[in-house]
C-alpha atoms as a PDB file:
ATOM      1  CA  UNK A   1     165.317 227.759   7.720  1.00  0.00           C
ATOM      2  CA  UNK A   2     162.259 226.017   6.280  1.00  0.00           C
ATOM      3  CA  UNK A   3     160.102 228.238   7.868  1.00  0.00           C
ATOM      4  CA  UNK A   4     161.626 231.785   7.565  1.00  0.00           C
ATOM      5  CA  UNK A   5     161.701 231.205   4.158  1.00  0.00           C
ATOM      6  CA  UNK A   6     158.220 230.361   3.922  1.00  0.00           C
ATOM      7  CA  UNK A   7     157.414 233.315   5.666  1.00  0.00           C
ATOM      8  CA  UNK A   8     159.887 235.987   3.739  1.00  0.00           C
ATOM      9  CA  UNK A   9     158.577 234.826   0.425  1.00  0.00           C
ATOM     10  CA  UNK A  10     154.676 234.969   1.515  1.00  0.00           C
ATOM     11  CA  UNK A  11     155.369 238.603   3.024  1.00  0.00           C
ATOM     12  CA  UNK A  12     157.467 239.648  -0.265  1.00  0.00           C
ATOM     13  CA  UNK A  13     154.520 237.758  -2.682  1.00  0.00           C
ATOM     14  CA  UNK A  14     151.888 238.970  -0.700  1.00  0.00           C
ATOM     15  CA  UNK A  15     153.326 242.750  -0.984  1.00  0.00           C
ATOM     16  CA  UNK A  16     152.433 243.157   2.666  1.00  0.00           C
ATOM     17  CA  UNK A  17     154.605 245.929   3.219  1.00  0.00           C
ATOM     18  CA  UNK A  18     158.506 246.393   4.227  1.00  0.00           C
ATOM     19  CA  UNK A  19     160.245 243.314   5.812  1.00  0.00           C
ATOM     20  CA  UNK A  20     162.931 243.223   8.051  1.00  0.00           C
ATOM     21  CA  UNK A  21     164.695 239.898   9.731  1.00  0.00           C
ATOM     22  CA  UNK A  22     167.069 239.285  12.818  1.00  0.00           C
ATOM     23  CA  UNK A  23     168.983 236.354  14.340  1.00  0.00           C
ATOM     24  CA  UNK A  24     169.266 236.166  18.267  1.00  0.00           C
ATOM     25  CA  UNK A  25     170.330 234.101  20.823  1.00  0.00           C
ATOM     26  CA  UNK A  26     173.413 235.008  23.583  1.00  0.00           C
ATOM     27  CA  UNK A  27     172.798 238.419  24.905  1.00  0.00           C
ATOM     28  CA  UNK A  28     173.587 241.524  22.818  1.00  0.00           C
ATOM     29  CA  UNK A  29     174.147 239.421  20.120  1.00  0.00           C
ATOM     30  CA  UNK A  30     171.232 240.380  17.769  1.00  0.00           C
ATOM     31  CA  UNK A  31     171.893 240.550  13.987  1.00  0.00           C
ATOM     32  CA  UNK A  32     170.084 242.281  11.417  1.00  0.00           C
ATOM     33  CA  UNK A  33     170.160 239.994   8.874  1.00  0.00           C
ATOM     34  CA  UNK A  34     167.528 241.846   6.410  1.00  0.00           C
ATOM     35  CA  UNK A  35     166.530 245.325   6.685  1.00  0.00           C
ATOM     36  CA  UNK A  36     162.892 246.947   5.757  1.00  0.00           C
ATOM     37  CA  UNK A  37     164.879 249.145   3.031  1.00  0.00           C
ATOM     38  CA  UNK A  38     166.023 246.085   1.011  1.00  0.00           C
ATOM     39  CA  UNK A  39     163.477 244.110  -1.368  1.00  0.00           C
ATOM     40  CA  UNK A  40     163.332 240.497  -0.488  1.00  0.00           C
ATOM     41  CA  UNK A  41     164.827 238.542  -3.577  1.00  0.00           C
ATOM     42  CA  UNK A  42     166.797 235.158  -4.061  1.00  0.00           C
ATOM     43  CA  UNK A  43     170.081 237.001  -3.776  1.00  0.00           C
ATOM     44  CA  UNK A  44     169.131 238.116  -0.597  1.00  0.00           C
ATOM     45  CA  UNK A  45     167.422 235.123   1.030  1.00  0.00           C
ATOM     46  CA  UNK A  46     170.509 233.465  -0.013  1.00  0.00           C
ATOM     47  CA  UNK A  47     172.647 235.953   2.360  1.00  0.00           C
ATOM     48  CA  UNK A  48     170.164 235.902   4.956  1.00  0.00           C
ATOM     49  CA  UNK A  49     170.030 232.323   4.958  1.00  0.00           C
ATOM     50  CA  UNK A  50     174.186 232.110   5.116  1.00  0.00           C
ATOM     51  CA  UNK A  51     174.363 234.369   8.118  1.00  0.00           C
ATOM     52  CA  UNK A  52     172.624 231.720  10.417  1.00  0.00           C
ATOM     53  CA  UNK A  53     174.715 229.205  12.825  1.00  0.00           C
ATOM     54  CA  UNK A  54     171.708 228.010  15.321  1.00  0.00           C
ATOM     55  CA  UNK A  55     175.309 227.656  17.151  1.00  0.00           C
ATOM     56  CA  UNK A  56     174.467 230.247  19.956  1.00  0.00           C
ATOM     57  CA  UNK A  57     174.350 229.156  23.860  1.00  0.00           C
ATOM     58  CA  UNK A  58     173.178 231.343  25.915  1.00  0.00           C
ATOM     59  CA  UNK A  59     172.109 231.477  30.039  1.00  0.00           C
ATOM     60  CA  UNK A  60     168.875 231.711  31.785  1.00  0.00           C
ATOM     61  CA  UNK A  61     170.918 235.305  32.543  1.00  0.00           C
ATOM     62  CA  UNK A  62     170.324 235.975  28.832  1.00  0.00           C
ATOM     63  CA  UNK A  63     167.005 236.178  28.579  1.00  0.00           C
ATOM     64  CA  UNK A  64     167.536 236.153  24.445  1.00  0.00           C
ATOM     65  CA  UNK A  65     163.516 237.024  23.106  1.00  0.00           C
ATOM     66  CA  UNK A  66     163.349 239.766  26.112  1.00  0.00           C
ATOM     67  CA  UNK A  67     166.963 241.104  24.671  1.00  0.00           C
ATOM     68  CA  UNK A  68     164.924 240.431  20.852  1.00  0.00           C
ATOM     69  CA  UNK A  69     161.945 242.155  21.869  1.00  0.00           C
ATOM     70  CA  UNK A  70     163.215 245.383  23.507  1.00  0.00           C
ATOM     71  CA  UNK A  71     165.660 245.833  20.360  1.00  0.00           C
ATOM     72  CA  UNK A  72     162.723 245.082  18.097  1.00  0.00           C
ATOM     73  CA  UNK A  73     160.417 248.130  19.540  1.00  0.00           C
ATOM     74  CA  UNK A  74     163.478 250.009  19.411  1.00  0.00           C
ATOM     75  CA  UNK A  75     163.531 249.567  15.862  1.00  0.00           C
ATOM     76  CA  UNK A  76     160.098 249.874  14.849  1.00  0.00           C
ATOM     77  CA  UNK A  77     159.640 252.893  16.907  1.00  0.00           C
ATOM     78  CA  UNK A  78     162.502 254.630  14.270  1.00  0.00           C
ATOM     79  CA  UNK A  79     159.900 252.980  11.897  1.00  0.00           C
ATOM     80  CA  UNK A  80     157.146 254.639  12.788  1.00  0.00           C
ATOM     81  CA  UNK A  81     158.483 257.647  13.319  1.00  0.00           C
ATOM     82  CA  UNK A  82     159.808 258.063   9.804  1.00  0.00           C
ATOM     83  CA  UNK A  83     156.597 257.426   8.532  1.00  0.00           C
ATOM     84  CA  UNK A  84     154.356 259.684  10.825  1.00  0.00           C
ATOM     85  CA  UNK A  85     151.975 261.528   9.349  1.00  0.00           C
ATOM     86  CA  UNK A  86     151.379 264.911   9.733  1.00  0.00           C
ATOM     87  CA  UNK A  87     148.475 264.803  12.249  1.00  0.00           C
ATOM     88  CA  UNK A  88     150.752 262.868  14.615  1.00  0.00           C
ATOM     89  CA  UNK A  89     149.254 259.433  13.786  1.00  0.00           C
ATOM     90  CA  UNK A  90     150.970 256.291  13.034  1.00  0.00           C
ATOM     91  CA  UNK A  91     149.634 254.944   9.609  1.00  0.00           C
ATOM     92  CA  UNK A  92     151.735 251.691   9.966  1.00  0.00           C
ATOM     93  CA  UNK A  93     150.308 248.188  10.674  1.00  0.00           C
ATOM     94  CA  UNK A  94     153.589 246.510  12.147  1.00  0.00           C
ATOM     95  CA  UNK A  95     154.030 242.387  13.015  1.00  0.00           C
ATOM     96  CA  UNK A  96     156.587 241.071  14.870  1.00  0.00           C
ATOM     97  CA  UNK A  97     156.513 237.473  14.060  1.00  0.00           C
ATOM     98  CA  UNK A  98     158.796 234.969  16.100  1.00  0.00           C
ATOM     99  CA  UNK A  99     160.083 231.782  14.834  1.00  0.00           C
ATOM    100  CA  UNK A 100     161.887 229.561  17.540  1.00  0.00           C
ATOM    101  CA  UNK A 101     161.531 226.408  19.888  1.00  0.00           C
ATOM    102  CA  UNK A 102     159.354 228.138  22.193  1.00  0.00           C
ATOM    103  CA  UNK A 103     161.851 226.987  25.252  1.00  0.00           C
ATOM    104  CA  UNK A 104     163.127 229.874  27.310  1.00  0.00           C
ATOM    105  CA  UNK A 105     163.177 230.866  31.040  1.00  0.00           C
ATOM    106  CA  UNK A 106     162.477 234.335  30.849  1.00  0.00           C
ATOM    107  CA  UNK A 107     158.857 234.018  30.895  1.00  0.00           C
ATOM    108  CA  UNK A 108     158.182 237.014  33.483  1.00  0.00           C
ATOM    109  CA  UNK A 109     159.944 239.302  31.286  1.00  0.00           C
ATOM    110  CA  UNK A 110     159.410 238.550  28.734  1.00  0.00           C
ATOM    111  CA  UNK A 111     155.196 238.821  29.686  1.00  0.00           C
ATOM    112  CA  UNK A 112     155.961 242.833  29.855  1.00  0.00           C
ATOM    113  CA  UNK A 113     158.170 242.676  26.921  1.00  0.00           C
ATOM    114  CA  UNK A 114     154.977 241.350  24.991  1.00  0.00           C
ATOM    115  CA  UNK A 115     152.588 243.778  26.698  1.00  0.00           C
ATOM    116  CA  UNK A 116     154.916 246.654  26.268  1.00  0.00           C
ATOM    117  CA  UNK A 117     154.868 245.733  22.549  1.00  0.00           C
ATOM    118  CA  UNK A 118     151.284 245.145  22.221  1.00  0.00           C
ATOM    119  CA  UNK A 119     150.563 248.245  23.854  1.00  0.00           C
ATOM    120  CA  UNK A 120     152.020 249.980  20.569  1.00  0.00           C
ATOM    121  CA  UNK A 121     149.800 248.342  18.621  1.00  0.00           C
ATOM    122  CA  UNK A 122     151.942 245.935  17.826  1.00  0.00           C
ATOM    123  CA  UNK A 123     151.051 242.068  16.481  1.00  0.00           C
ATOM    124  CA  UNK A 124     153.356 240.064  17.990  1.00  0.00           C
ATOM    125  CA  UNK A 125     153.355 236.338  17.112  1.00  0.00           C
ATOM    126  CA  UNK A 126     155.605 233.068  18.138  1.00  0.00           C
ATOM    127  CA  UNK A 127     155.428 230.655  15.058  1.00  0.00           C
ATOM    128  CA  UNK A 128     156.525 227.818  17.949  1.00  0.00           C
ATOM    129  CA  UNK A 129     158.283 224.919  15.647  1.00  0.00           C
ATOM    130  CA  UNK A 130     158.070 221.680  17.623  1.00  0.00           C
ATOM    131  CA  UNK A 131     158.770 218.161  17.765  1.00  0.00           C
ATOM    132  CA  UNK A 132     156.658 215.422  17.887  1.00  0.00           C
ATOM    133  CA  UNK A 133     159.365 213.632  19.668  1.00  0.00           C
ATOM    134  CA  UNK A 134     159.622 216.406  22.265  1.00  0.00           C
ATOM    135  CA  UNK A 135     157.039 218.038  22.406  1.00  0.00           C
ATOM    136  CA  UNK A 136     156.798 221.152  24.018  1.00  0.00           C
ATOM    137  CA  UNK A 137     153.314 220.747  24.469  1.00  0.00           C
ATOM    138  CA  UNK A 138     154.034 217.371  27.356  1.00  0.00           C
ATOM    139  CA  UNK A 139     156.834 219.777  28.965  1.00  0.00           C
ATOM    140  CA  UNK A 140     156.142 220.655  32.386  1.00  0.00           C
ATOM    141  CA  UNK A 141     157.708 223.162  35.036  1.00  0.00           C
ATOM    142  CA  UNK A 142     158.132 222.948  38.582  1.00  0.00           C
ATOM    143  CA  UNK A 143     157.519 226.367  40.945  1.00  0.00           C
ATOM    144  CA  UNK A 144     157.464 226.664  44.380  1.00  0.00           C
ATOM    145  CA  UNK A 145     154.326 227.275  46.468  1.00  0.00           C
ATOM    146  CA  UNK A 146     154.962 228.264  49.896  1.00  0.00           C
ATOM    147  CA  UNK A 147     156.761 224.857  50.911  1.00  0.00           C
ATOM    148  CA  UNK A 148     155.928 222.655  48.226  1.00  0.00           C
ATOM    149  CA  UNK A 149     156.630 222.040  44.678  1.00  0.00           C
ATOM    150  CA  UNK A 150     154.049 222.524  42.322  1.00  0.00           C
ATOM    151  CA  UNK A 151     154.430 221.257  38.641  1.00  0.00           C
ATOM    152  CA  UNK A 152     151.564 222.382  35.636  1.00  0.00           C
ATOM    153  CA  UNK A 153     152.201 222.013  31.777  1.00  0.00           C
ATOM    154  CA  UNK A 154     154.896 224.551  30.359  1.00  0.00           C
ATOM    155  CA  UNK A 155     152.210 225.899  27.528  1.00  0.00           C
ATOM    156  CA  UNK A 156     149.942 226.638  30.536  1.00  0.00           C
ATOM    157  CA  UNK A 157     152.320 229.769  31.174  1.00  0.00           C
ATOM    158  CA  UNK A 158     153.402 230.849  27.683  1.00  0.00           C
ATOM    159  CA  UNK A 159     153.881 234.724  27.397  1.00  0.00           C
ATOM    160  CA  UNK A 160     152.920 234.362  23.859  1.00  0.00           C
ATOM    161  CA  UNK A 161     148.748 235.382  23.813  1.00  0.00           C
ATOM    162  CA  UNK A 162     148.760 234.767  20.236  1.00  0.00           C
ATOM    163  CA  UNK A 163     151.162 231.523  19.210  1.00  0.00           C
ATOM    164  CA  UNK A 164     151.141 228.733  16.852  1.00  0.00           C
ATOM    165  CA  UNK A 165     152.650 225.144  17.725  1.00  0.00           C
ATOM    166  CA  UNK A 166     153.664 223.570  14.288  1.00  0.00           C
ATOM    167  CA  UNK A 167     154.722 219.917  14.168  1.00  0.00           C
ATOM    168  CA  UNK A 168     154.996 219.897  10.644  1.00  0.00           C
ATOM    169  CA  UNK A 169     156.806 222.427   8.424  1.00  0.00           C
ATOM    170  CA  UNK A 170     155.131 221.483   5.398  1.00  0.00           C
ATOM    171  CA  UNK A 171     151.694 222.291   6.857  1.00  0.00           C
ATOM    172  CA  UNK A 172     153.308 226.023   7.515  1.00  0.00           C
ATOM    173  CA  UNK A 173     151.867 227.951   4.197  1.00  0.00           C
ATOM    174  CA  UNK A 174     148.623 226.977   5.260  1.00  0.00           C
ATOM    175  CA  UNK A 175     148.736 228.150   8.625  1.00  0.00           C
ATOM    176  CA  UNK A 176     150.112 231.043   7.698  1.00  0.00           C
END
């Protein structure tokens, strides 16, 4: 909560442009918590902030940040097309910033999902909150090569080219 608050009052301060802010988790379950029409003010941080639950379970079926992603483009494409200019060209800068654990088994995917969106000339970021307890960044995976199993660091595969790990929230304005 820390951190998406950091972030929606840097955008707003900042005057970076429109803003818009979703929950996910479970499949199809993707809330628009904050949409680009609406100014970002303390009323309205204060309903974002309400709507969350970090209750959700959800499957390696799920796949929640491919689900995020695809409705994402969706909904910058409307984006973009409302503010086309006349010539056909898109005059919006657009960045899809993800704030989460980092921990999901869609990787594959979800590598598409993230070329698919970069390929629209798209930023798309993981703010990746860890633990220093848990670090994601000793995690490792098994695969299977041929007959054996073969085990490498979990960051060595992130579909993420352009990620942050943050250990500490207070160090987040800065990074930003």
């Amino acid at each position: 909560i820390e951190a998406l608050v950091t972030v929606c009052r840097a955008i707003s301060q900042l005057e970076m442009g429109n803003l818009a802010v979703t929950s996910f988790g479970k499949k199809g379950n993707i809330r628009l918590l904050h949409d680009f029409d609406q100014s970002f003010t303390g009323e309205a941080g204060i309903k974002m902030i309400s709507s969350l639950t970090f209750k959700q379970e959800n499957t390696i079926a799920d796949e929640p940040v491919v689900d995020l992603l695809t409705y994402l483009n969706n909904m910058l494409d409307v984006a973009v097309a409302k503010a086309q200019l006349p010539s056909g060209q898109n005059p919006l800068q657009q960045l899809v910033l993800i704030i989460a654990d980092g921990r999901f088994h869609e990787k594959e995917n979800l590598k598409r999902c993230v070329r698919d969106a970069l390929s629209r000339k798209r930023m798309v970021a993981f703010l990746l909150l860890d633990s220093p307890q848990e670090s994601i960044m000793d995690l490792m995976e098994a695969s299977f090569d041929g007959g054996s199993i073969k085990f490498s660091k979990y960051m060595d595969s992130f579909p993420f080219p352009y990620y942050i790990v943050l250990r500490n929230i207070e160090a987040l304005p800065r990074t930003l």
